[in-house]
N, C-alpha and C. Protein backbone atom coordinates (compact mmCIF):
# COMPACT_ATOMS: atom_id res chain seq x y z
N UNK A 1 112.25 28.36 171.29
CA UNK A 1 113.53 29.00 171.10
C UNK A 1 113.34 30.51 171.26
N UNK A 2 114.17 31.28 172.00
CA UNK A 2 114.10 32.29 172.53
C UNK A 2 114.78 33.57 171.36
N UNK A 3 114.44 35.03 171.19
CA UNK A 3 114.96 35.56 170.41
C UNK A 3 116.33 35.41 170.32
N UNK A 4 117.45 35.47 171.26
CA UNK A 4 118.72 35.52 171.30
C UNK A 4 119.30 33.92 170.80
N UNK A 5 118.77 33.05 171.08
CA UNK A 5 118.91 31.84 170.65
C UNK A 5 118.99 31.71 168.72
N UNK A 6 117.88 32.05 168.57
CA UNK A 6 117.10 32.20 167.00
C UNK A 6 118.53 33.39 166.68
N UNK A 7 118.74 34.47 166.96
CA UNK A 7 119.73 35.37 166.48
C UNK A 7 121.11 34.59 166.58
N UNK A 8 121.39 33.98 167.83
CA UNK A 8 123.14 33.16 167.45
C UNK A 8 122.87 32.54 165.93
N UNK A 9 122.01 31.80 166.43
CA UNK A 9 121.68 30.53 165.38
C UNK A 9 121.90 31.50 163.37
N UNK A 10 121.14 32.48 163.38
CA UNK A 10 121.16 32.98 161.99
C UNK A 10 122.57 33.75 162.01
N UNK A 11 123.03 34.13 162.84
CA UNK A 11 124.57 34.86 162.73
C UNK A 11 125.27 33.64 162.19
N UNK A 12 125.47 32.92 163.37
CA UNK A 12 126.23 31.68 162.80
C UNK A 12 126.00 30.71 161.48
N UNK A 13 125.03 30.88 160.94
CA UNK A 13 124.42 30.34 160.27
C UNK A 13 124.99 30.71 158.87
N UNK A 14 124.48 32.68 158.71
CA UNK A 14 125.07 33.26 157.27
C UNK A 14 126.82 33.17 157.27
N UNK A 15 127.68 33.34 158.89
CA UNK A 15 128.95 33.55 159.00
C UNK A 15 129.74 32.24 157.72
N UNK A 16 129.23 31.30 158.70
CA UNK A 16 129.34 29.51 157.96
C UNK A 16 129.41 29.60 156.41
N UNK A 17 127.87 30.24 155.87
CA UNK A 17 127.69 30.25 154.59
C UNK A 17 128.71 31.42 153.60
N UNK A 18 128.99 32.54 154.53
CA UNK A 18 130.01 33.68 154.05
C UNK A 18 130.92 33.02 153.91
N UNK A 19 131.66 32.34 155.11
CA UNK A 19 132.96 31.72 154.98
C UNK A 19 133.23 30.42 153.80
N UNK A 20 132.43 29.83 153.51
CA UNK A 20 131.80 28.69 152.78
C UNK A 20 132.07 29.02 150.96
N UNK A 21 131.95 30.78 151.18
CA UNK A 21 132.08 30.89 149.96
C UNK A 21 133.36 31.23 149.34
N UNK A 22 134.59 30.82 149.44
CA UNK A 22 135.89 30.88 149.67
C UNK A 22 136.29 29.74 150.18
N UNK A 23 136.03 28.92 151.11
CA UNK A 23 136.41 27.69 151.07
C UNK A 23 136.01 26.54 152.04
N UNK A 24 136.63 25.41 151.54
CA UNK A 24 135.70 24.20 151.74
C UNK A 24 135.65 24.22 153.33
N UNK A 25 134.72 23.83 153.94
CA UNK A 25 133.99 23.31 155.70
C UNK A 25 135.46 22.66 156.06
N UNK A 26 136.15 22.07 155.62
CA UNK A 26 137.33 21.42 156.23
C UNK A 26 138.43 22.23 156.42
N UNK A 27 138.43 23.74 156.41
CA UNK A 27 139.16 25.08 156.48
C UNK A 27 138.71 25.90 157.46
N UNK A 28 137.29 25.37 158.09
CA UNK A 28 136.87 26.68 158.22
C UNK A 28 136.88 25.96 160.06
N UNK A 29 137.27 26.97 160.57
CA UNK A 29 137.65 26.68 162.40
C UNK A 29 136.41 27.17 162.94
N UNK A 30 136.04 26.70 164.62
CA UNK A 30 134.99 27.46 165.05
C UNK A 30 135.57 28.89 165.40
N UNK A 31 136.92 28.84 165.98
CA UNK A 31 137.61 30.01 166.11
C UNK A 31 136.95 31.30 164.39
N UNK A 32 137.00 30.73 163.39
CA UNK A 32 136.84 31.86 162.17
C UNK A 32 135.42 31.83 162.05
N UNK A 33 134.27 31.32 162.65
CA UNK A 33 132.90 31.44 162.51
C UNK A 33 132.42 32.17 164.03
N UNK A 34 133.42 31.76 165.07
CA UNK A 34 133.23 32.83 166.42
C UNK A 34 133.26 34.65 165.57
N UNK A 35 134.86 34.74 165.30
CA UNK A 35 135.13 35.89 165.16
C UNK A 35 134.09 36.39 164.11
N UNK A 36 133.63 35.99 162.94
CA UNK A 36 132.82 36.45 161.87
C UNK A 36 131.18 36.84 162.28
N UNK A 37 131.29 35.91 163.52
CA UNK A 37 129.72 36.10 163.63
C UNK A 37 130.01 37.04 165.27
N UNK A 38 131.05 36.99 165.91
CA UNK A 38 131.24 38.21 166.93
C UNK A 38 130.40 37.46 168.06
N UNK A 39 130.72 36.50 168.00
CA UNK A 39 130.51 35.58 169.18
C UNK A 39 131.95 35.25 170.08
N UNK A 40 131.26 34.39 170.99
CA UNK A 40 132.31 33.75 172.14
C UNK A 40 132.06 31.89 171.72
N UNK A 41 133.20 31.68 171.99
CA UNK A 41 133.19 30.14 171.55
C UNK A 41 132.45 28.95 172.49
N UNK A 42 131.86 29.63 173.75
CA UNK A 42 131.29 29.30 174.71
C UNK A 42 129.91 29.16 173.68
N UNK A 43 129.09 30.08 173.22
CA UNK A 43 128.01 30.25 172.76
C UNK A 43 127.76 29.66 171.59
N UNK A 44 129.05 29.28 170.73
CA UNK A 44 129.27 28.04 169.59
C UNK A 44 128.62 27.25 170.19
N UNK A 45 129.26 26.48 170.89
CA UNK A 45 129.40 25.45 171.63
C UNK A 45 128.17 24.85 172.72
N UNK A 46 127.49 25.99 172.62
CA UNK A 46 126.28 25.69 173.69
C UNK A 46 125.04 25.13 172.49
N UNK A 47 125.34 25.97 171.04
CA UNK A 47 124.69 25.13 169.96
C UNK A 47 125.00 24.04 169.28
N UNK A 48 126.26 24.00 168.46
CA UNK A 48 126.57 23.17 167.52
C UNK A 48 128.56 22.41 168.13
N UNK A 49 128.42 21.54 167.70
CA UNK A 49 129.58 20.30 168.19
C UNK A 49 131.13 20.82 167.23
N UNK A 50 130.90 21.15 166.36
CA UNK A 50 131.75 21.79 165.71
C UNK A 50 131.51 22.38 164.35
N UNK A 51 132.28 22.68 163.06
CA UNK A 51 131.47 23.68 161.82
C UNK A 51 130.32 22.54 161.33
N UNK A 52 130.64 21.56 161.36
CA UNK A 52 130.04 20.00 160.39
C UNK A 52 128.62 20.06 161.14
N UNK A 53 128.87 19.88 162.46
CA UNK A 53 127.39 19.91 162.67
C UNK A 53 126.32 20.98 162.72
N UNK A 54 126.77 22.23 162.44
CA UNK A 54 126.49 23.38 161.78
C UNK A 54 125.53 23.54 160.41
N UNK A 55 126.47 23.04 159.20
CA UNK A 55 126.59 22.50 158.09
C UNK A 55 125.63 21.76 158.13
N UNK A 56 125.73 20.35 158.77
CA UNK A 56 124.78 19.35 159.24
C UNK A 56 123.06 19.67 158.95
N UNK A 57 123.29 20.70 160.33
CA UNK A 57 121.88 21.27 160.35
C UNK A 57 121.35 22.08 159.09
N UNK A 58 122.26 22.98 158.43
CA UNK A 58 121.09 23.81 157.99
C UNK A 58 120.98 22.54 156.16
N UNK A 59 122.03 21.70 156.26
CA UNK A 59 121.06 20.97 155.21
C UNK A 59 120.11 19.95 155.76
N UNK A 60 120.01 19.83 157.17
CA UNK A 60 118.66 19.43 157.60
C UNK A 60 117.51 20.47 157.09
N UNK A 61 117.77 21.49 157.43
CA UNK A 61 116.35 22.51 157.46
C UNK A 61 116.09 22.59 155.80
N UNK A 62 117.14 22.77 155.14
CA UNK A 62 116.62 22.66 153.68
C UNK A 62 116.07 21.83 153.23
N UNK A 63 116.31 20.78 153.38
CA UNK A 63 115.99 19.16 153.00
C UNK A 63 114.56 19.21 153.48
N UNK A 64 114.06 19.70 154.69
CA UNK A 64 113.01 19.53 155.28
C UNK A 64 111.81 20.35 154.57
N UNK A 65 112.34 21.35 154.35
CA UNK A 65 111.81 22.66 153.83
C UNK A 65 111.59 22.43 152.03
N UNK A 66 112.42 21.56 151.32
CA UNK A 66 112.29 21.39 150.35
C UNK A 66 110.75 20.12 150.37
N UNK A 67 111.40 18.85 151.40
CA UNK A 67 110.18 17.99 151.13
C UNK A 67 108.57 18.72 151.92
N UNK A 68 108.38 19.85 152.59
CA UNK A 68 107.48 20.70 152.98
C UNK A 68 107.22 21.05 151.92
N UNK A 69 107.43 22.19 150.97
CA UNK A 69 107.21 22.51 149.98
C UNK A 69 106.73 21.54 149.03
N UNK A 70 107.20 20.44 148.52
CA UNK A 70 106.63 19.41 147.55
C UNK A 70 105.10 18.70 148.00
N UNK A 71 105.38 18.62 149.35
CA UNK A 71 103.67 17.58 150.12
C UNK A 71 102.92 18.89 149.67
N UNK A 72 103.04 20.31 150.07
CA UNK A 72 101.76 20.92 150.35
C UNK A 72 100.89 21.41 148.61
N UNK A 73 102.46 21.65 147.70
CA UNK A 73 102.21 21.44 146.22
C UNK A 73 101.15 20.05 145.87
N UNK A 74 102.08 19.12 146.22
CA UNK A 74 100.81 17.72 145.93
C UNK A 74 99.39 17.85 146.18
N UNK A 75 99.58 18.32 147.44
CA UNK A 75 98.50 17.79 148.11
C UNK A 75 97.93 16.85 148.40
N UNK A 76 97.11 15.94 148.28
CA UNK A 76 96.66 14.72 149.20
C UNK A 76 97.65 13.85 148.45
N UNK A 77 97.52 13.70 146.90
CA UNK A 77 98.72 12.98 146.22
C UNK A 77 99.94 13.51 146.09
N UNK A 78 100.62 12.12 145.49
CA UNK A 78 102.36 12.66 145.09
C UNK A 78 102.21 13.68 143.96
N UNK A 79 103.12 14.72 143.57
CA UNK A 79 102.94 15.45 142.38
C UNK A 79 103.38 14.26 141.20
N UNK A 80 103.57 14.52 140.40
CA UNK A 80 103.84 13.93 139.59
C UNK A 80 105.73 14.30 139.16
N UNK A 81 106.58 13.81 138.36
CA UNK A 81 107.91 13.88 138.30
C UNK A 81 108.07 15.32 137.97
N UNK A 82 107.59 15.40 136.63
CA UNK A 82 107.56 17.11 136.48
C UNK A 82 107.45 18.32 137.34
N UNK A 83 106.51 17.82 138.22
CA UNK A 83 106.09 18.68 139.44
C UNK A 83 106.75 18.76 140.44
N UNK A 84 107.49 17.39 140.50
CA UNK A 84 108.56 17.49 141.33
C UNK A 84 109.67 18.61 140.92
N UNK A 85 110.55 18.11 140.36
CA UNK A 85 111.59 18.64 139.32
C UNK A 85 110.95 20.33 139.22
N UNK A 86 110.18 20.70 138.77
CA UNK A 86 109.50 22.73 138.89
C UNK A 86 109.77 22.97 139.64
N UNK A 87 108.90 22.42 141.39
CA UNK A 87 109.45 22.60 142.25
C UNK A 87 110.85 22.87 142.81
N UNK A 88 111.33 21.65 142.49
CA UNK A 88 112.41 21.88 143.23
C UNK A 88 113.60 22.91 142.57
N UNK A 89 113.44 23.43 141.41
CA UNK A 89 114.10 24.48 140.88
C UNK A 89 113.65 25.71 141.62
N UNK A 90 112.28 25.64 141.53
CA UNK A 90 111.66 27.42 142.26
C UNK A 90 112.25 27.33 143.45
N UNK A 91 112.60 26.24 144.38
CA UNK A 91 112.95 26.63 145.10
C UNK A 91 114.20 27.17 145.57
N UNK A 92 115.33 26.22 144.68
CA UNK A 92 116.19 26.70 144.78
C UNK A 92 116.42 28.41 144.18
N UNK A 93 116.17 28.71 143.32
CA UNK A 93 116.00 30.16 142.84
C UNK A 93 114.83 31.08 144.11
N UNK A 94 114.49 30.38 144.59
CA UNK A 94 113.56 31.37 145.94
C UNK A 94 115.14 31.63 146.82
N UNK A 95 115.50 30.39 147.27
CA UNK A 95 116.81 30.28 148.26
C UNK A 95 117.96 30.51 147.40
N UNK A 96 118.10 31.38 146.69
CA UNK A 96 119.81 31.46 145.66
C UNK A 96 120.86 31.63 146.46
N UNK A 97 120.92 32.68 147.56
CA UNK A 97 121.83 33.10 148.08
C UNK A 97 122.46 31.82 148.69
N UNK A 98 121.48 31.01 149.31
CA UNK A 98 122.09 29.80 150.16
C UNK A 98 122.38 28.65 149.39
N UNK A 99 121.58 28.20 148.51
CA UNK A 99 122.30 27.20 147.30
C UNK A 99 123.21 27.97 146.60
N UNK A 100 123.09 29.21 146.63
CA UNK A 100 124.69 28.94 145.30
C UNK A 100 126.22 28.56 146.15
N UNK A 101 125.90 28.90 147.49
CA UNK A 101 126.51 28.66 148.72
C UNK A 101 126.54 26.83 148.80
N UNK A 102 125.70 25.95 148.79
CA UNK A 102 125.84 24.94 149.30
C UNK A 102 125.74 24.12 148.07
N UNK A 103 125.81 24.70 146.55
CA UNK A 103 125.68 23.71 145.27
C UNK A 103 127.39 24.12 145.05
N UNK A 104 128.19 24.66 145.27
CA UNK A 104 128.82 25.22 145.37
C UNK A 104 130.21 24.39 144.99
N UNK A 105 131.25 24.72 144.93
CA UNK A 105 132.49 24.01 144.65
C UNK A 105 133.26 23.34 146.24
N UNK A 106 133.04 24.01 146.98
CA UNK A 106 132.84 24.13 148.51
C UNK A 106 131.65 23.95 149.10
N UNK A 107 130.74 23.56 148.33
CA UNK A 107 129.29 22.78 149.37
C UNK A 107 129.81 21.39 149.46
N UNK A 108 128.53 20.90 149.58
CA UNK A 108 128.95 19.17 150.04
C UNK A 108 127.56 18.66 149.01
N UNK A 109 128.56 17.87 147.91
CA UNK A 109 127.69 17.52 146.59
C UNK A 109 126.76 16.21 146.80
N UNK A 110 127.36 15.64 148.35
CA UNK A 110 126.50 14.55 148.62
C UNK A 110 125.03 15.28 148.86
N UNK A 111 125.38 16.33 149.68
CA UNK A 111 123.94 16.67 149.76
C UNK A 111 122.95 17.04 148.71
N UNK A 112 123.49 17.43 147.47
CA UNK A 112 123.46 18.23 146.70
C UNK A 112 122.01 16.49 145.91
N UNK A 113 123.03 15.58 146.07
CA UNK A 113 122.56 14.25 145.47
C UNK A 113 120.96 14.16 146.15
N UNK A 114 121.46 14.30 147.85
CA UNK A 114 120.06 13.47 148.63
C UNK A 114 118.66 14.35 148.39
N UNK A 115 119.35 15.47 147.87
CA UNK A 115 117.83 16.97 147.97
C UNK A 115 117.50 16.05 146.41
N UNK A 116 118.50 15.70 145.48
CA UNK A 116 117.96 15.06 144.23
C UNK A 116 116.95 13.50 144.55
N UNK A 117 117.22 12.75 145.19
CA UNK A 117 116.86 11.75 145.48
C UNK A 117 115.91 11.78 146.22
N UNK A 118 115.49 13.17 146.83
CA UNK A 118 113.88 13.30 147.20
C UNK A 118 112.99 13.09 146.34
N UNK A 119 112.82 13.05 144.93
CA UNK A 119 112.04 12.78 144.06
C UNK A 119 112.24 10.91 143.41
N UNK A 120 113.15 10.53 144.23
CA UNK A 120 113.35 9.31 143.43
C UNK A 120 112.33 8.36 143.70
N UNK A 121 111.68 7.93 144.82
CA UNK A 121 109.99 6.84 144.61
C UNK A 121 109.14 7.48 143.55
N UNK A 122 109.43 8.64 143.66
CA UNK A 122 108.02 9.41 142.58
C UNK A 122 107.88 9.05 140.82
N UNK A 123 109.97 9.76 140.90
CA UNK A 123 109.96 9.13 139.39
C UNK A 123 109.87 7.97 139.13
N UNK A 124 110.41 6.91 139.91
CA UNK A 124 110.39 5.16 139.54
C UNK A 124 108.88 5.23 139.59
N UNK A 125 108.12 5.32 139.53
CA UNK A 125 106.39 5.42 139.71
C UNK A 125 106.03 5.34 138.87
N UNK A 126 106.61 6.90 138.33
CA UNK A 126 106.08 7.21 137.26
C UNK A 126 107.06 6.44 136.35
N UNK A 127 108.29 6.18 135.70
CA UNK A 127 108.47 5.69 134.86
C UNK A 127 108.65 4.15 134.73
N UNK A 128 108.01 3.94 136.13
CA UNK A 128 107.40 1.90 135.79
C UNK A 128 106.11 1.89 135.21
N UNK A 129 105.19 3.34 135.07
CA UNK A 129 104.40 2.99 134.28
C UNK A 129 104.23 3.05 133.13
N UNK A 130 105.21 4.07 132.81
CA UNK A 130 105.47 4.59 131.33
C UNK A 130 106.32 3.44 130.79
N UNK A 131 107.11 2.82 131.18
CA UNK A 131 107.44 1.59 130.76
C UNK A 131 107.69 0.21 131.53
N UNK A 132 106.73 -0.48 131.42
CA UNK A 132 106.25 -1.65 131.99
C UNK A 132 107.69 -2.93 132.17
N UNK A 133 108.01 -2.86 131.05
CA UNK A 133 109.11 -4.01 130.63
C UNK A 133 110.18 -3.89 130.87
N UNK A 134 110.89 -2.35 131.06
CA UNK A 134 112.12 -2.07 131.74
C UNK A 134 112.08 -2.44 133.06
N UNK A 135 113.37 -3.42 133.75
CA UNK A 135 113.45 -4.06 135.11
C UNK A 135 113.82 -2.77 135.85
N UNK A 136 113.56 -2.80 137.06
CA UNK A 136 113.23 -1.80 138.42
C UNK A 136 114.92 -1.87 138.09
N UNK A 137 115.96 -2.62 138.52
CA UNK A 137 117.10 -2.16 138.31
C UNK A 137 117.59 -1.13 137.19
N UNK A 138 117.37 -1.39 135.94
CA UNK A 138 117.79 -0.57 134.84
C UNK A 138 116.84 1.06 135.08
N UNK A 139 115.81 1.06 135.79
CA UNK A 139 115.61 2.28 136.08
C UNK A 139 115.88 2.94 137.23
N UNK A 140 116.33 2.35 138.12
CA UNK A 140 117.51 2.89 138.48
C UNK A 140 119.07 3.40 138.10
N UNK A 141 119.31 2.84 137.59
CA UNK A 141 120.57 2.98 136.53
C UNK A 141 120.22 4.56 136.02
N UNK A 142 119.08 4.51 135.34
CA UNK A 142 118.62 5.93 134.59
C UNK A 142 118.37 6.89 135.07
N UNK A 143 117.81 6.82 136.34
CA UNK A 143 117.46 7.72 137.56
C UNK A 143 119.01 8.27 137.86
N UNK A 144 119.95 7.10 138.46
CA UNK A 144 121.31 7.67 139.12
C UNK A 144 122.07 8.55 137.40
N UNK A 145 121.77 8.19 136.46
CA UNK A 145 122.61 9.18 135.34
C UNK A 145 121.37 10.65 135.45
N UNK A 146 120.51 10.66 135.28
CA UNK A 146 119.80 11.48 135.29
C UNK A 146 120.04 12.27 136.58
N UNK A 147 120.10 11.94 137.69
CA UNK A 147 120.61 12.80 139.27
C UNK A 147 121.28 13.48 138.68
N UNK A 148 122.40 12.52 138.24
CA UNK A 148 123.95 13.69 137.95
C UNK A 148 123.71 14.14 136.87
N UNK A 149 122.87 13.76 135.89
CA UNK A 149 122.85 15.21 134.99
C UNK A 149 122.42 16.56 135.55
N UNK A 150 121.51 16.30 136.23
CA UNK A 150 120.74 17.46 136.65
C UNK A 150 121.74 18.28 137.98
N UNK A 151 122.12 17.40 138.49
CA UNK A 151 123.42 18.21 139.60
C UNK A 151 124.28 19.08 138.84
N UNK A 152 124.53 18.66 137.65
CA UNK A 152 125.58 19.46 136.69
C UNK A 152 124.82 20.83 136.05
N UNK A 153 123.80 20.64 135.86
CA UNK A 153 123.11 21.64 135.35
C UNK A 153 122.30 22.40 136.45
N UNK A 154 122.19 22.12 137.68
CA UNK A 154 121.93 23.17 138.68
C UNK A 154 123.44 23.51 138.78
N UNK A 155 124.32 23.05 138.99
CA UNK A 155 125.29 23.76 139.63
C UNK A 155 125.91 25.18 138.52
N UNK A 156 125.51 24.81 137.12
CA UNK A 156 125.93 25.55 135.98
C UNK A 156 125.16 27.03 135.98
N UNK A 157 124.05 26.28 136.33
CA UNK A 157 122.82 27.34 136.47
C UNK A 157 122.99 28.37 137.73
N UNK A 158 123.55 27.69 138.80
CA UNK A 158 123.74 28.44 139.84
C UNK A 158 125.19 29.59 139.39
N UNK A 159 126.16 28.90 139.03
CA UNK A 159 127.51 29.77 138.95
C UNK A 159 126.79 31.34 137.63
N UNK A 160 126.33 30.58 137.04
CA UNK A 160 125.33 31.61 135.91
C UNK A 160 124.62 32.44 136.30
N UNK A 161 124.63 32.32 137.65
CA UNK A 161 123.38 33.35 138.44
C UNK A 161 122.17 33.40 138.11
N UNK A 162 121.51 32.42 137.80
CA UNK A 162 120.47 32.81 137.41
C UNK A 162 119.52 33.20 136.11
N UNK A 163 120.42 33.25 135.58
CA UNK A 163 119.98 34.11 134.20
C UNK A 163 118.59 33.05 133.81
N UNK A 164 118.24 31.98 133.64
CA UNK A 164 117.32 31.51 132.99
C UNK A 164 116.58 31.43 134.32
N UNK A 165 114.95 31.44 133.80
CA UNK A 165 114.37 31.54 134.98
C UNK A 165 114.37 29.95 135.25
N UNK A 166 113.53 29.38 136.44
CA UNK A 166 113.34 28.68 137.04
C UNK A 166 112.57 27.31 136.39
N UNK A 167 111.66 27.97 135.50
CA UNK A 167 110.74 27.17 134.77
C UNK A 167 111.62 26.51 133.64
N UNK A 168 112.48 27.74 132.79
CA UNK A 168 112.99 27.29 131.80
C UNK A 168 114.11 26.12 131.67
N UNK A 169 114.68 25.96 132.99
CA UNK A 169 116.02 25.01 133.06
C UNK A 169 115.00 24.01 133.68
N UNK A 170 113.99 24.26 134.55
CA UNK A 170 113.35 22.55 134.71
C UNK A 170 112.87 21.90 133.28
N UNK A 171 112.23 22.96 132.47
CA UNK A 171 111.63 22.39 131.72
C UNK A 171 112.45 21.71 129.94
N UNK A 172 113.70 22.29 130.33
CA UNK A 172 114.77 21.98 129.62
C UNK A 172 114.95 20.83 130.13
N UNK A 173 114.93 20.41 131.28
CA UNK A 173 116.24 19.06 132.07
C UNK A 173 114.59 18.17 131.92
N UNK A 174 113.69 18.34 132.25
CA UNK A 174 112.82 17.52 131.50
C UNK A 174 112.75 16.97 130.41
N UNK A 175 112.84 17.97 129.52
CA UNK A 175 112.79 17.46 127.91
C UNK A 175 113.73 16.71 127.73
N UNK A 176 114.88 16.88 128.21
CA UNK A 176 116.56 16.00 128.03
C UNK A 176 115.79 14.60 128.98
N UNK A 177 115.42 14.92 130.04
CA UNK A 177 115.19 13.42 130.79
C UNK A 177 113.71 12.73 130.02
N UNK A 178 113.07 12.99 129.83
CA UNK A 178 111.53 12.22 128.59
C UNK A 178 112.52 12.10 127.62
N UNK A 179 113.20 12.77 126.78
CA UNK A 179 113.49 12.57 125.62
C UNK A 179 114.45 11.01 125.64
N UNK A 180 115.29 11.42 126.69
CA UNK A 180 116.14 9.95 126.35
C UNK A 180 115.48 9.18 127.07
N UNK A 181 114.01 8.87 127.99
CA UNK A 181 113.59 7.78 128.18
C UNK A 181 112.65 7.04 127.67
N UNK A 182 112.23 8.16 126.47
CA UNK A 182 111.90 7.73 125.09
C UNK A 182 111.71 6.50 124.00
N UNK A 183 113.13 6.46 124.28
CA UNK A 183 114.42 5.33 123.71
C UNK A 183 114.07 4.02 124.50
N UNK A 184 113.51 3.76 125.63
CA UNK A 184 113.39 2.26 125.84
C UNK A 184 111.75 2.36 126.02
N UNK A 185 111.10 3.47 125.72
CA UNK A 185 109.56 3.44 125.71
C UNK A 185 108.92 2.16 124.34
C-alpha cells in the first residue's frame, strides 16, 4: 500500500470516527465522509463499498490487533482469563480515542460483544476446571451474563473517560466475575 493510499485510508478512517461521534453509521452518507475527509467520491469508492464497509474494516483491524496483542502476551500458551480480561482493558485505554468512538451509543454493540467473546474458549477452560460438575451449557449461560456485564462497565468506564486506570476496572470486573462463580464452586 502506497503512501497516498495509507493517507485516504486514515482520513477516511478518523472522518467516519468524527462523524460517528454525533451519530449512528445509518446517518452518516459517503457524500458527509467525502466532504469531512476533503476527498472526491471517486476515491471513496476506489476503497470502501459504502460507510458499513468502512466501519466493517476498521473493526476488522481492531479485532485483529486486539487478538495480536493477547497471542504475543501468552506466548506459546493461552493467557489465562485474568490475563485475558487486563489485556483487553489496556488496550482499550491504549486506543481511547477510537473505542470511546466505537463502545459508544452510536458504535455497533455487536461488535462491542465479538472483541468480548475473544476470550470465550479461554474462560470455559478455565472455568471447566475450576468447576468440574457445572454442565458446558450452564457455563455458558454465565459467560453470556458476564459479556454483558462487562460491556456495561466498559462502556461506563469509557463515557467516564477514563478516570480509573486500566488495571483497576479489570481487576474490579474480575472480582465481581470469581466472586459470583464462587457460588456454584
Amino acid at each position: 500500500m502506497n503512501r497516498k493510499v495509507r493517507y485516504t485510508k486514515m482520513v477516511l478512517r478518523k472522518s467516519l470516527l468524527m462523524l460517528m461521534r454525533n451519530r449512528p453509521i445509518n446517518k452518516i452518507t459517503v457524500k458527509d465522509l467525502c466532504a469531512d475527509a476533503d476527498i472526491n467520491r471517486g476515491t471513496f469508492y476506489a476503497h470502501y463499498r459504502d460507510p458499513y464497509d468502512l466501519l466493517q474494516q476498521i473493526e476488522a483491524e481492531i479485532q485483529e490487533e486486539i487478538e495480536r496483542t493477547l497471542r504475543k502476551r501468552g506466548g506459546s500458551t493461552q493467557p489465562g482469563t485474568v490475563d485475558v480480561v487486563s489485556e483487553l482493558f489496556d488496550f482499550i485505554a491504549q486506543q481511547s480515542d477510537l473505542c470511546r468512538v466505537m463502545f459508544s451509543e452510536y458504535g455497533d454493540t455487536e461488535f462491542l460483544r465479538q472483541i468480548l467473546f475473544i476470550a470465550h474458549d479461554q474462560c470455559l477452560q478455565d472455568w471447566q476446571q475450576m468447576m468440574p460438575r457445572v454442565p458446558l451449557e450452564r457455563l455458558e449461560m454465565i459467560y453470556r451474563f458476564t459479556a454483558n456485564g462487562i460491556i456495561g462497565v466498559l462502556q461506563d468506564w469509557m463515557r467516564g473517560d477514563l478516570q480509573e486506570s486500566a488495571e483497576t476496572v479489570s481487576r474490579l470486573v474480575m472480582q465481581m466475575t470469581y466472586g459470583g462463580l464462587n457460588s456454584f464452586v
